[in-house]
C-alpha atoms as a PDB file:
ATOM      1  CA  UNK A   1     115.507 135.485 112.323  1.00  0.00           C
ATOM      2  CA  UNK A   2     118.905 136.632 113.662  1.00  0.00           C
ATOM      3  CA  UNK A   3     118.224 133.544 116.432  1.00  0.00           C
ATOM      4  CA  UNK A   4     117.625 131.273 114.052  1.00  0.00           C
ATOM      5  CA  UNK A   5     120.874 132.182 111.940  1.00  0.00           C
ATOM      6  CA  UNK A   6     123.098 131.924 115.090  1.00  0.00           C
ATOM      7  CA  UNK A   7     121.984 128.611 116.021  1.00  0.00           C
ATOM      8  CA  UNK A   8     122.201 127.749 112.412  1.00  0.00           C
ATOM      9  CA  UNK A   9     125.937 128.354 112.545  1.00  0.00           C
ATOM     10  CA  UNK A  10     126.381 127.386 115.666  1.00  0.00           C
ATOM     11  CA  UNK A  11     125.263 123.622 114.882  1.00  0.00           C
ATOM     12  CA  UNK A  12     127.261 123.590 111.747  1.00  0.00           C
ATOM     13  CA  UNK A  13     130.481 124.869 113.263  1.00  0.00           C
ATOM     14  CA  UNK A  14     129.895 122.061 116.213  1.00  0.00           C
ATOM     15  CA  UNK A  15     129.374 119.624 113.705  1.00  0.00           C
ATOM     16  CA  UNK A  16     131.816 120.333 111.861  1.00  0.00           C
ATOM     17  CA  UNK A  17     134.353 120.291 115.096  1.00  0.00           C
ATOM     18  CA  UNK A  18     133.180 117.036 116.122  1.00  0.00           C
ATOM     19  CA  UNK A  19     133.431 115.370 112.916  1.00  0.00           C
ATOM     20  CA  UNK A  20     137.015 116.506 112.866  1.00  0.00           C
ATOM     21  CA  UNK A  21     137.821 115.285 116.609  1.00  0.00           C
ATOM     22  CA  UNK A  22     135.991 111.754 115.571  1.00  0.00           C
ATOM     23  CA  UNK A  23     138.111 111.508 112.006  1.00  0.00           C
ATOM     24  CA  UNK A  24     141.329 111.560 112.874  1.00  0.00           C
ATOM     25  CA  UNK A  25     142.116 108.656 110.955  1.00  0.00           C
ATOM     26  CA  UNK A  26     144.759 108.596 108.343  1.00  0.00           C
ATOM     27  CA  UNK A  27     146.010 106.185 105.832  1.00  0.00           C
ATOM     28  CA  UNK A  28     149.001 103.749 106.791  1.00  0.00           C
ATOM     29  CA  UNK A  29     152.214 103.323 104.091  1.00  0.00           C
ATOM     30  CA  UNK A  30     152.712 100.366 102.274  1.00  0.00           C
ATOM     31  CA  UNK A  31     155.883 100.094 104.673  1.00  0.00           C
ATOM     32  CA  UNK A  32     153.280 100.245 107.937  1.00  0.00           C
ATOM     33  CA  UNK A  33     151.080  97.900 106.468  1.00  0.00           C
ATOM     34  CA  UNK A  34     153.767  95.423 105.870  1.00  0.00           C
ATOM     35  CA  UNK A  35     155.558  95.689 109.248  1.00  0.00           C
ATOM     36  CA  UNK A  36     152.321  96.135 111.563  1.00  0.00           C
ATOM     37  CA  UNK A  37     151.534  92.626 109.550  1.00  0.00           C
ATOM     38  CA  UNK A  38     155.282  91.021 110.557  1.00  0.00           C
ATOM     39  CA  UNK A  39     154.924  92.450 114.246  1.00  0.00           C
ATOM     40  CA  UNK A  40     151.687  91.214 114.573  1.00  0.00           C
ATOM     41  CA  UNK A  41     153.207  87.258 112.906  1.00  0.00           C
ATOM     42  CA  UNK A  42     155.330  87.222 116.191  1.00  0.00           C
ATOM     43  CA  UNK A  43     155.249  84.728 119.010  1.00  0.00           C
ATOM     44  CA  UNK A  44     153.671  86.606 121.994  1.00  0.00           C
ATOM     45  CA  UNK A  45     152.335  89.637 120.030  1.00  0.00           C
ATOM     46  CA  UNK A  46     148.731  89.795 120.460  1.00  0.00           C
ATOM     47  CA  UNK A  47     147.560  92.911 118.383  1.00  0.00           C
ATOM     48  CA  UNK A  48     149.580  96.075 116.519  1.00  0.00           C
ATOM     49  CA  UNK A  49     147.833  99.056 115.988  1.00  0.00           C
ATOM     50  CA  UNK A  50     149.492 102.063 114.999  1.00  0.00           C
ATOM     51  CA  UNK A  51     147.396 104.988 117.104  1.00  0.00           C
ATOM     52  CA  UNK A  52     149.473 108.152 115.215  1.00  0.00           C
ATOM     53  CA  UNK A  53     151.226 108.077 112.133  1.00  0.00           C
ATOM     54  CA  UNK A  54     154.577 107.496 114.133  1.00  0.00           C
ATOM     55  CA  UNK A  55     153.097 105.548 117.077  1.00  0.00           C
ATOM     56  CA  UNK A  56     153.124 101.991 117.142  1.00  0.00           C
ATOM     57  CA  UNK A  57     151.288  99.993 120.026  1.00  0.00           C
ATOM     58  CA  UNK A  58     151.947  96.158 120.199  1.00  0.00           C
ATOM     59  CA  UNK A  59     149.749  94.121 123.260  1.00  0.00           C
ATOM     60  CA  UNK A  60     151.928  91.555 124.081  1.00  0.00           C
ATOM     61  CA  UNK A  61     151.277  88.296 126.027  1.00  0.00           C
ATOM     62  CA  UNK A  62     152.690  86.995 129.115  1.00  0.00           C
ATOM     63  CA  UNK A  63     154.736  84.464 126.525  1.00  0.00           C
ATOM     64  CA  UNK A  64     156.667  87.566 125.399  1.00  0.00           C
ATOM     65  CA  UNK A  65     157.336  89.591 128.404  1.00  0.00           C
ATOM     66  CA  UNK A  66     156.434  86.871 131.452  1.00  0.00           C
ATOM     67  CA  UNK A  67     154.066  87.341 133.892  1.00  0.00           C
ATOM     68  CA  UNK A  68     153.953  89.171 135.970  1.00  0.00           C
ATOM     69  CA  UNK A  69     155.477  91.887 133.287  1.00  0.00           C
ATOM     70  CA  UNK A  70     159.223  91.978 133.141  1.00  0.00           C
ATOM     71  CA  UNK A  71     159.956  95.419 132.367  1.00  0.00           C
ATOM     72  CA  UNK A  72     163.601  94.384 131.295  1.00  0.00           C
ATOM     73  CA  UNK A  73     162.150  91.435 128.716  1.00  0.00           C
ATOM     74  CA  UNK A  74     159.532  94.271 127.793  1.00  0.00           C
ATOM     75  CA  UNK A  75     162.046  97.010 127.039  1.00  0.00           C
ATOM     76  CA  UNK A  76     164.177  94.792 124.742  1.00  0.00           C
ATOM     77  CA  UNK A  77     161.258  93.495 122.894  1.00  0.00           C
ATOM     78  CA  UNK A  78     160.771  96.950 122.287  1.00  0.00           C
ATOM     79  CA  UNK A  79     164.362  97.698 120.991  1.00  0.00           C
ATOM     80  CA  UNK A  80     164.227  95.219 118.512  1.00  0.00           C
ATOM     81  CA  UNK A  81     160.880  95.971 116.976  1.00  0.00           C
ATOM     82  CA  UNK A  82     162.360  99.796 116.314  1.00  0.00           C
ATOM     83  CA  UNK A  83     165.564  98.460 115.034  1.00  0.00           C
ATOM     84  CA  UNK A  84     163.392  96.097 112.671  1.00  0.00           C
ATOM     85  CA  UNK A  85     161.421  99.257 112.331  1.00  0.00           C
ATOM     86  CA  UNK A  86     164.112 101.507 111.278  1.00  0.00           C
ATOM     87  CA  UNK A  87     165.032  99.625 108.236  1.00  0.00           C
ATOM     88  CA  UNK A  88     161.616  98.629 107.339  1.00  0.00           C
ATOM     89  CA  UNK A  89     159.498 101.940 107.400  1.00  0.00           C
ATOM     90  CA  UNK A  90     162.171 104.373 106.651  1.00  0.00           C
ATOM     91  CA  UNK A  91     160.785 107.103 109.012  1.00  0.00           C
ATOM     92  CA  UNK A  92     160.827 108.345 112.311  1.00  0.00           C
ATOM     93  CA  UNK A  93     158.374 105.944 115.078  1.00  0.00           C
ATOM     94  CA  UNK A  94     157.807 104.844 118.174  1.00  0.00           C
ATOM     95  CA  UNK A  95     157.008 101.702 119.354  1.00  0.00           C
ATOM     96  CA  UNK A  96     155.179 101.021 122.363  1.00  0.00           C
ATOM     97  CA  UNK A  97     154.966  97.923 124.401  1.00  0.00           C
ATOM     98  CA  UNK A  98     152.113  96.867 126.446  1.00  0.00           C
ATOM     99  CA  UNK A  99     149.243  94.394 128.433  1.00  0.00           C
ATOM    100  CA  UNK A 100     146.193  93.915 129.526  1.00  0.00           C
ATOM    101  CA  UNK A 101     145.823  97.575 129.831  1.00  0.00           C
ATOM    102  CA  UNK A 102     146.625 100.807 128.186  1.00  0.00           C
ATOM    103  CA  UNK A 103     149.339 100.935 130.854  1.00  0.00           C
ATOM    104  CA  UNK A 104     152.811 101.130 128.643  1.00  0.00           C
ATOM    105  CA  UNK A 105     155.608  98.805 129.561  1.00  0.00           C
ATOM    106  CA  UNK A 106     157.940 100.074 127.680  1.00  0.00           C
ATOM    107  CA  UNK A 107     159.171 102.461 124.443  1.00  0.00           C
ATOM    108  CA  UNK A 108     161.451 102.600 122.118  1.00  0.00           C
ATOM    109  CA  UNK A 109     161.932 105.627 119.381  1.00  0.00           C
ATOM    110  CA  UNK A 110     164.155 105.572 116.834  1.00  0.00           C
ATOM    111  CA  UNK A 111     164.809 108.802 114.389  1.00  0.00           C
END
């Protein structure tokens, strides 16, 4: 009985874990909807996703930041978006800039 009771909690307590690891989603501001839709309107941008609730990853294409990658054209791109950013959302973000891969170009942060 006692077996059966400890892998009774121990199933619900992994489920439980797991469910929480899996749902870390939250839901975006008006503000992030509206300027994750603008970023992603713009010449070169291929997708905007924001990964945290102050983390912003754009993929750009080689139209925005050359190719091969031009870290200068790719850090400036960057600068803007937070400047936009600041105004826009109000908050504390990141923005990070990247392509092809995970692999980050560049960042910008504004506070």
């Amino acid at each position: 009985m006692r077996l059966l009771l400890c892998i009774f909690v121990i199933s619900i307590l992994i489920f439980g874990f797991s469910r929480y690891a899996i749902l870390e989603e939250y839901d975006l501001t008006a503000a992030q909807k509206h300027f994750t839709a603008i970023v992603r309107g713009l010449p070169g941008i291929t997708s905007a996703q924001w990964k945290t609730p102050i983390s912003l990853w754009a993929q750009v294409s080689s139209k925005a930041v050359g190719s091969p990658p031009n870290s200068a054209k790719a850090q400036q791109l960057a600068d803007i978006l937070a400047e936009r950013g600041r105004t826009a959302l109000r908050q504390p973000f990141c923005i990070h800039i990247f392509q092809g891969s995970i692999k980050e170009l560049a960042r910008s942060c504004v506070y």
